[in-house]
ModelCIF file with pLDDT and N, C-alpha, C, O atoms, coordinates in Angstrom:
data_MODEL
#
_entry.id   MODEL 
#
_entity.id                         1 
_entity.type                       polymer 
_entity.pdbx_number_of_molecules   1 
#
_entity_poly.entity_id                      1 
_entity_poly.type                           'polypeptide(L)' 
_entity_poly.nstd_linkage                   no 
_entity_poly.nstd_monomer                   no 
_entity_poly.pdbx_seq_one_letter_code       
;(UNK)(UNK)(UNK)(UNK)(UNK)(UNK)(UNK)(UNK)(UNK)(UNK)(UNK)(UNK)(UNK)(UNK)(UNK)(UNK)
(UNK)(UNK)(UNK)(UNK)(UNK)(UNK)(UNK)(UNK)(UNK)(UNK)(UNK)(UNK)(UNK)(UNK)(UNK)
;
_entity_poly.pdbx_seq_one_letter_code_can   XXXXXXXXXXXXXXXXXXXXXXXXXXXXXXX 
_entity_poly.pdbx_strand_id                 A 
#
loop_
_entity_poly_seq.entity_id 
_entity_poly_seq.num 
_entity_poly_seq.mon_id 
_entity_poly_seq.hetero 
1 1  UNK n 
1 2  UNK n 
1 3  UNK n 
1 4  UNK n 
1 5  UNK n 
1 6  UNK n 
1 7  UNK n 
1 8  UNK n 
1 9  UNK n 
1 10 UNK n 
1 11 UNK n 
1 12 UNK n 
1 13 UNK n 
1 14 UNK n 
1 15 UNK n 
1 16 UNK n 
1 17 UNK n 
1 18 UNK n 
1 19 UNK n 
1 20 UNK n 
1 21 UNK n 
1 22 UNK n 
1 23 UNK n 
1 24 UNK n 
1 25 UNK n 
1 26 UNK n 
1 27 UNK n 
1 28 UNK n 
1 29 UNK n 
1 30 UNK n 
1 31 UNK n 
#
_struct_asym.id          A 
_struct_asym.entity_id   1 
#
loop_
_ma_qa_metric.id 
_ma_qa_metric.mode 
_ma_qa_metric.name 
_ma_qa_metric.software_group_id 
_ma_qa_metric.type 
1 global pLDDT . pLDDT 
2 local  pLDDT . pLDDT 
#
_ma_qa_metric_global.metric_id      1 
_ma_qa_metric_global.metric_value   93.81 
_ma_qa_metric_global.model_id       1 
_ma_qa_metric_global.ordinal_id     1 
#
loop_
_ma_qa_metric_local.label_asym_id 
_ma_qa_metric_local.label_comp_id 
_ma_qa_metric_local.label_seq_id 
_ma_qa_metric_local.metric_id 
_ma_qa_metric_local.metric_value 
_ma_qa_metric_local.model_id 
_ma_qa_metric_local.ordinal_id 
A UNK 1  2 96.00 1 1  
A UNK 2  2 97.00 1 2  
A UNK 3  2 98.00 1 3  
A UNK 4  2 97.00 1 4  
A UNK 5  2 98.00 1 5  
A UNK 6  2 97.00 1 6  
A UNK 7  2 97.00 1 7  
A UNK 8  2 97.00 1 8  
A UNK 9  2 96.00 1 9  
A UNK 10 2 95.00 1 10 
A UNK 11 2 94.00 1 11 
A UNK 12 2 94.00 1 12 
A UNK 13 2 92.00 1 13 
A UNK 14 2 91.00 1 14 
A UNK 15 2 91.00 1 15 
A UNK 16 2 90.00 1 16 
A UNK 17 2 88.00 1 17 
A UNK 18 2 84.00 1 18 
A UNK 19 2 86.00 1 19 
A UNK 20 2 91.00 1 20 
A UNK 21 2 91.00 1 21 
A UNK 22 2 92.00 1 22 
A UNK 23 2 93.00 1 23 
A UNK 24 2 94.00 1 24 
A UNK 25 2 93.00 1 25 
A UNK 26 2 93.00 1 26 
A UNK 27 2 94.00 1 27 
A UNK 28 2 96.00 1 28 
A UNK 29 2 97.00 1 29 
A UNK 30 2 98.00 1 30 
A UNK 31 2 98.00 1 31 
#
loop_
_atom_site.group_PDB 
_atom_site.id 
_atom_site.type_symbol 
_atom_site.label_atom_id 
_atom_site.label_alt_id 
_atom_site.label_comp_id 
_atom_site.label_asym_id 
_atom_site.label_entity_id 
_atom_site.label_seq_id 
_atom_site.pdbx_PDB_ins_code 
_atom_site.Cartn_x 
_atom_site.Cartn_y 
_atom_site.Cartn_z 
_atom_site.occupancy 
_atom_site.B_iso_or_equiv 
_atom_site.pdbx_formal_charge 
_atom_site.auth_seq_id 
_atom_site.auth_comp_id 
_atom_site.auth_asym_id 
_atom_site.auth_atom_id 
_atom_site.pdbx_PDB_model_num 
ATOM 1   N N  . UNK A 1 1  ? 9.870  -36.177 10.506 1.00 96.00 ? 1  UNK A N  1 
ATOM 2   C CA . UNK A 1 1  ? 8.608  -35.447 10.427 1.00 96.00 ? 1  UNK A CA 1 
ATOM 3   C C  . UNK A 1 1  ? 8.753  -34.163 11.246 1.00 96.00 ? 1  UNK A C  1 
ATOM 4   O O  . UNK A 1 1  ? 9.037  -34.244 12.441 1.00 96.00 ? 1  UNK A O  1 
ATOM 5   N N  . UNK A 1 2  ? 8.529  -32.734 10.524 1.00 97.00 ? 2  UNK A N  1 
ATOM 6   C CA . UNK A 1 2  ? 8.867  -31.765 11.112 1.00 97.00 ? 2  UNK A CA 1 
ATOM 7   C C  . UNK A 1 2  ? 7.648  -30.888 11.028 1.00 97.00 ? 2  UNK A C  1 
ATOM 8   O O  . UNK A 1 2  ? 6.869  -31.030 10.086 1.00 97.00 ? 2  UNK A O  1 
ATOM 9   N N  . UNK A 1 3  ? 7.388  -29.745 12.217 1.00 98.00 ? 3  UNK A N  1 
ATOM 10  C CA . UNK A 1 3  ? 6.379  -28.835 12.157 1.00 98.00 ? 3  UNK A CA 1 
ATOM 11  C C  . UNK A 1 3  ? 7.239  -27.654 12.027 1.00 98.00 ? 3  UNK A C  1 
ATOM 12  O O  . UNK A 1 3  ? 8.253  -27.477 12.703 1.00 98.00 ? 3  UNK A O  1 
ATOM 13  N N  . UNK A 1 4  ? 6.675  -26.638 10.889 1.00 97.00 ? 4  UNK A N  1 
ATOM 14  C CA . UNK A 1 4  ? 7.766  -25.611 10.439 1.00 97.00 ? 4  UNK A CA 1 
ATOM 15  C C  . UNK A 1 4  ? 6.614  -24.163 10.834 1.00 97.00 ? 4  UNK A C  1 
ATOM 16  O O  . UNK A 1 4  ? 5.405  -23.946 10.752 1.00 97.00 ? 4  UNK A O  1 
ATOM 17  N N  . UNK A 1 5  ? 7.792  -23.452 11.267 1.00 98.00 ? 5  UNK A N  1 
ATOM 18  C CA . UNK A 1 5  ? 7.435  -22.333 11.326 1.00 98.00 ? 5  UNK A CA 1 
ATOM 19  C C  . UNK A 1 5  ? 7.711  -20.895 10.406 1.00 98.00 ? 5  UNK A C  1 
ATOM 20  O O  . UNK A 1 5  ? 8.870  -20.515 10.566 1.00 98.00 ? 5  UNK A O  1 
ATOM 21  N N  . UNK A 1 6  ? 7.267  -20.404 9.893  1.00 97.00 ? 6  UNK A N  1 
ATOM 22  C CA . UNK A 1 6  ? 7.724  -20.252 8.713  1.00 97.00 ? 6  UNK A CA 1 
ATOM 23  C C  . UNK A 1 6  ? 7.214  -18.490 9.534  1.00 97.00 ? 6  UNK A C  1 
ATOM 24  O O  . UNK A 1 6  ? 6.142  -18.130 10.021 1.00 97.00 ? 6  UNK A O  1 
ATOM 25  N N  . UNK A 1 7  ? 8.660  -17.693 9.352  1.00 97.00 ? 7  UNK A N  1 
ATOM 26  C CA . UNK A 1 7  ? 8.748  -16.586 10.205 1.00 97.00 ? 7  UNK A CA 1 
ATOM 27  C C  . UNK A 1 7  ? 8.769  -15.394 8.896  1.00 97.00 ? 7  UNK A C  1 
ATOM 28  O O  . UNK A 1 7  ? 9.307  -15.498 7.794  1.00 97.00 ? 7  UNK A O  1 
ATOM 29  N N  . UNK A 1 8  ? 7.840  -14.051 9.568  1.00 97.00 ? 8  UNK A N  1 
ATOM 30  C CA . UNK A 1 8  ? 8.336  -12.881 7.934  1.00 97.00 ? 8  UNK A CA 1 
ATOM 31  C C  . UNK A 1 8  ? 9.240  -11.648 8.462  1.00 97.00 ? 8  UNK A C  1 
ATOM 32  O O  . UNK A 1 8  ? 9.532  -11.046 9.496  1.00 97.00 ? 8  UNK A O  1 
ATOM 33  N N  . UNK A 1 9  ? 9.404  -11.661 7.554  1.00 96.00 ? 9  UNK A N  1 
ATOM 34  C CA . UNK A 1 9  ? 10.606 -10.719 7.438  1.00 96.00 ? 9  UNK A CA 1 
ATOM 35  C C  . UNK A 1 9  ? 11.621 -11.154 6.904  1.00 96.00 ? 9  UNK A C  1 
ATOM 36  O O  . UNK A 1 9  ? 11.852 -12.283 7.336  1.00 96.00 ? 9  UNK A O  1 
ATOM 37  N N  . UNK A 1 10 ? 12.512 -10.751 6.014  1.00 95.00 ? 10 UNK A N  1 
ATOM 38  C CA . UNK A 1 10 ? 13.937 -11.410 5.193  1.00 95.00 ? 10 UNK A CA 1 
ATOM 39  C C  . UNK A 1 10 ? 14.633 -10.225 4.670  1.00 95.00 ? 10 UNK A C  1 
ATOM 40  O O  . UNK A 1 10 ? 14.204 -9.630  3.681  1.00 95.00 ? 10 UNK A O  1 
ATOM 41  N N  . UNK A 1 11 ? 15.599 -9.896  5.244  1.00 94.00 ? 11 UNK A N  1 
ATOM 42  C CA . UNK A 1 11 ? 16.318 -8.930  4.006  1.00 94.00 ? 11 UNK A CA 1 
ATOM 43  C C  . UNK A 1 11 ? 17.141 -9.567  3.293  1.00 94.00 ? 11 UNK A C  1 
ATOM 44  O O  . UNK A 1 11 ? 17.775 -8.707  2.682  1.00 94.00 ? 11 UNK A O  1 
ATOM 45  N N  . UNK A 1 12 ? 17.402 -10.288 3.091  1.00 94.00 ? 12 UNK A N  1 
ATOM 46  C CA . UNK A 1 12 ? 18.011 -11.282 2.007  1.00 94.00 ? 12 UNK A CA 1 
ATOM 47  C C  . UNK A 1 12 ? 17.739 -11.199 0.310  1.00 94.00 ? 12 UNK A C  1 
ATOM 48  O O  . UNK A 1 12 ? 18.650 -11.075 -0.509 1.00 94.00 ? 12 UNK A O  1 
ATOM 49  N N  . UNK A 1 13 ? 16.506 -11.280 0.023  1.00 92.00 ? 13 UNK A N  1 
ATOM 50  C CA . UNK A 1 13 ? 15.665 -11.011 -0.878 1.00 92.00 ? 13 UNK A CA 1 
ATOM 51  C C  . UNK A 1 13 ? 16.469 -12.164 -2.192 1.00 92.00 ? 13 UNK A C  1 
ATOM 52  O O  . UNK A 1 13 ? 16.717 -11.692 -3.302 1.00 92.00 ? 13 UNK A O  1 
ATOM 53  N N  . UNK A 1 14 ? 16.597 -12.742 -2.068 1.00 91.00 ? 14 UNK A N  1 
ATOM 54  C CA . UNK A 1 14 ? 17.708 -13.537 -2.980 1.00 91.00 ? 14 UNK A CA 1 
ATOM 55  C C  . UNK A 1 14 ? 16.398 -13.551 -3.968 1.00 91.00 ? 14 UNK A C  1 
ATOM 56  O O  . UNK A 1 14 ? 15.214 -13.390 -3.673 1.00 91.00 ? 14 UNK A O  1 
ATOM 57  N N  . UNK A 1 15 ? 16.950 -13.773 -5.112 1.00 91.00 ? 15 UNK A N  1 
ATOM 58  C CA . UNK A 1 15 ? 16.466 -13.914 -6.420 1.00 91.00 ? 15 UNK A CA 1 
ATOM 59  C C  . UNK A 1 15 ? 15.871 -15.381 -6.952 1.00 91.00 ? 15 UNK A C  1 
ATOM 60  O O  . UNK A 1 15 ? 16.645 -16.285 -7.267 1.00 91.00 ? 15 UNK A O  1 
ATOM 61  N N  . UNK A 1 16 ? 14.687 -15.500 -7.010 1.00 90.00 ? 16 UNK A N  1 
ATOM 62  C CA . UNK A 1 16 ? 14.364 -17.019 -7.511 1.00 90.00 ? 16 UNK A CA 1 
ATOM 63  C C  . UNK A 1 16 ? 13.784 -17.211 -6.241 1.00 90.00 ? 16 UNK A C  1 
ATOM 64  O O  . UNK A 1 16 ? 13.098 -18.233 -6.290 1.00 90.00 ? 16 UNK A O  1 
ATOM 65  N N  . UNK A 1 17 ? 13.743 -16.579 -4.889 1.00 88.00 ? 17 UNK A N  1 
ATOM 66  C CA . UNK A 1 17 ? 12.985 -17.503 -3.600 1.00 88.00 ? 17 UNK A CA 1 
ATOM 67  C C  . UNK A 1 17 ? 11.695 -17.913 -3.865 1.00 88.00 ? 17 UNK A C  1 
ATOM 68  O O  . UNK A 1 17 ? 10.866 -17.468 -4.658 1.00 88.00 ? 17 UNK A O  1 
ATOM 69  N N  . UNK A 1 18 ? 11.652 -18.797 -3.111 1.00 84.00 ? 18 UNK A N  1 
ATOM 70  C CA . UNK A 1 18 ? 10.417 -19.648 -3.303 1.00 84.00 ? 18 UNK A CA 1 
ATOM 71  C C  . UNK A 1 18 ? 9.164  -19.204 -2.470 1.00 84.00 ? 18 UNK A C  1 
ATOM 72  O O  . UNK A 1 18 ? 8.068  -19.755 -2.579 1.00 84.00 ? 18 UNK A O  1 
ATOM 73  N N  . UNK A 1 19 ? 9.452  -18.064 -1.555 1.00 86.00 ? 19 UNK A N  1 
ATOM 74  C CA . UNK A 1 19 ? 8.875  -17.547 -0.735 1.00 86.00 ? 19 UNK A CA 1 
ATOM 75  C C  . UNK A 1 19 ? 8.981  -16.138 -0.725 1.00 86.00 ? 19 UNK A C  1 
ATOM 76  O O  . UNK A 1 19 ? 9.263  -15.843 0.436  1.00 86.00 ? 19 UNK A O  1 
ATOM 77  N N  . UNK A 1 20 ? 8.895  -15.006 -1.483 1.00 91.00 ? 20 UNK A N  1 
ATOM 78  C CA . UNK A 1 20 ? 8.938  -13.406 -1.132 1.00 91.00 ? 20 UNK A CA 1 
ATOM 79  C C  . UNK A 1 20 ? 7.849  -13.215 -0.704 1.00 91.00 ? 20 UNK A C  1 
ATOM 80  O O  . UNK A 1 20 ? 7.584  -12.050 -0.999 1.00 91.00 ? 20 UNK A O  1 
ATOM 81  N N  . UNK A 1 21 ? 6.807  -13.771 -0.030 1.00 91.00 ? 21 UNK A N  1 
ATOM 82  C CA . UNK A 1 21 ? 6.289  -12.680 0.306  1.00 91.00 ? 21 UNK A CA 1 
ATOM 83  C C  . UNK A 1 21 ? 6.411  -13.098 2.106  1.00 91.00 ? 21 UNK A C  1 
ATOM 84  O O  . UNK A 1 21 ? 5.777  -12.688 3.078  1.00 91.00 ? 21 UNK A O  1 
ATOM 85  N N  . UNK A 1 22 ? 7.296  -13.885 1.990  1.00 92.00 ? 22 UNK A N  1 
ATOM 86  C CA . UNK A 1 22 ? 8.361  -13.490 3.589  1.00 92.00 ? 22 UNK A CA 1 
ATOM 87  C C  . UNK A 1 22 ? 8.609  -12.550 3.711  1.00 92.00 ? 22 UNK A C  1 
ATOM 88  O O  . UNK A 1 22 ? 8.130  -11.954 4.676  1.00 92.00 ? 22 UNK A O  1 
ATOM 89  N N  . UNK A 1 23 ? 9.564  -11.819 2.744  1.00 93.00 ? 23 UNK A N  1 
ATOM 90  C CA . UNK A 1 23 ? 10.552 -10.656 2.738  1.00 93.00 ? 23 UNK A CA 1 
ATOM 91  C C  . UNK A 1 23 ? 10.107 -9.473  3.948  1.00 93.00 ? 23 UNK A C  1 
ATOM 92  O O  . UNK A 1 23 ? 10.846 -9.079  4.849  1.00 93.00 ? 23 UNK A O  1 
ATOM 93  N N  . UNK A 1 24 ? 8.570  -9.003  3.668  1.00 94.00 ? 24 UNK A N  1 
ATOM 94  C CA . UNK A 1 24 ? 7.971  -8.038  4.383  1.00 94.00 ? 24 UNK A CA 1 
ATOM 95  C C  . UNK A 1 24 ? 7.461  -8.345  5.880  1.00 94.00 ? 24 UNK A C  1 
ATOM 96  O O  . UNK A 1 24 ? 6.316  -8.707  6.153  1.00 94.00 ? 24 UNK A O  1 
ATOM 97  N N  . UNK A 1 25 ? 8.648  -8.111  6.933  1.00 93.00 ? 25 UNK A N  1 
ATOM 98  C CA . UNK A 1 25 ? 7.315  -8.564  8.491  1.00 93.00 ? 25 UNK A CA 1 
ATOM 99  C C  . UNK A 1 25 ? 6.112  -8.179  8.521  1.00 93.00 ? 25 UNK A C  1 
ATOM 100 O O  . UNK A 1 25 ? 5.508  -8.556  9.525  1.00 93.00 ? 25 UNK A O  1 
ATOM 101 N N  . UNK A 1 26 ? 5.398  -7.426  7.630  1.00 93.00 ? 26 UNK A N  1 
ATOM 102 C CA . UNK A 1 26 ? 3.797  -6.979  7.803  1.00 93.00 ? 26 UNK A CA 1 
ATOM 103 C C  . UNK A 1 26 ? 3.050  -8.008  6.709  1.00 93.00 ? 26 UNK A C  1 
ATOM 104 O O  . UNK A 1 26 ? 1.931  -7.973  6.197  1.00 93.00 ? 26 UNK A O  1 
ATOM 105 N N  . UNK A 1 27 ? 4.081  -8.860  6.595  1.00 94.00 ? 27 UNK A N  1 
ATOM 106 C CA . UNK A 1 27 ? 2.891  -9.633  5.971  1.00 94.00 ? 27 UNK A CA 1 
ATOM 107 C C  . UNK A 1 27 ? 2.373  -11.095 6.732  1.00 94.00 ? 27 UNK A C  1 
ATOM 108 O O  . UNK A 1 27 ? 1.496  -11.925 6.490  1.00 94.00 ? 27 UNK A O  1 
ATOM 109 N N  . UNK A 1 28 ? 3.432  -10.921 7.792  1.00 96.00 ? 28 UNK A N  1 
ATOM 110 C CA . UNK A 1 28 ? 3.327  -12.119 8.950  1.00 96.00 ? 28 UNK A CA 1 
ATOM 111 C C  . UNK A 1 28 ? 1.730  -11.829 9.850  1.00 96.00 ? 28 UNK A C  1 
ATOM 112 O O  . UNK A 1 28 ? 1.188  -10.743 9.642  1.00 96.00 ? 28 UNK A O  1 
ATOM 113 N N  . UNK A 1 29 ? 1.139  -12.693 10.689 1.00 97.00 ? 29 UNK A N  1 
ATOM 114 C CA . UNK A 1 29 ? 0.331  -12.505 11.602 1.00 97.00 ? 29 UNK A CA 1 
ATOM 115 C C  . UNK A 1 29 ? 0.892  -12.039 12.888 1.00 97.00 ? 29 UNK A C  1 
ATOM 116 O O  . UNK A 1 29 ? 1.386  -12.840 13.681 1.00 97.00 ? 29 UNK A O  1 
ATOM 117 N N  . UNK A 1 30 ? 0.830  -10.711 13.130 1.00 98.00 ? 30 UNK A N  1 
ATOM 118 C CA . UNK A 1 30 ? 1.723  -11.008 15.130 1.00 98.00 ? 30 UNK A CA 1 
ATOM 119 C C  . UNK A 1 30 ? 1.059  -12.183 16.417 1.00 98.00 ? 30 UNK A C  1 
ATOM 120 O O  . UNK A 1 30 ? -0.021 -12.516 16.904 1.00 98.00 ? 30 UNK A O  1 
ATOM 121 N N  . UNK A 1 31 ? 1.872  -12.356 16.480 1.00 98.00 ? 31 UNK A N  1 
ATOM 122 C CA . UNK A 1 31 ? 1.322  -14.081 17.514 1.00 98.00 ? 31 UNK A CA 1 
ATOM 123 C C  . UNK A 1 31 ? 2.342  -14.009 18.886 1.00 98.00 ? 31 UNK A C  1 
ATOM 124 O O  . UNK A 1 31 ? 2.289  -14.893 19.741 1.00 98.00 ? 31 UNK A O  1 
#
């Protein structure tokens, strides 16, 4: 059982992610 933190920003950008709208750090909350 895990608590995930799920961080933005990615330059990776791989194709098919299950998550882009990581990709952009302004789409994160600053904390």
């Amino acid at each position: 059982l895990r608590t995930v933190i799920f961080f933005a920003g990615c330059p990776h950008h791989c194709k098919g992610c299950h998550n882009p709208e990581s990709w952009n750090k302004e789409n994160g909350k600053i904390m």
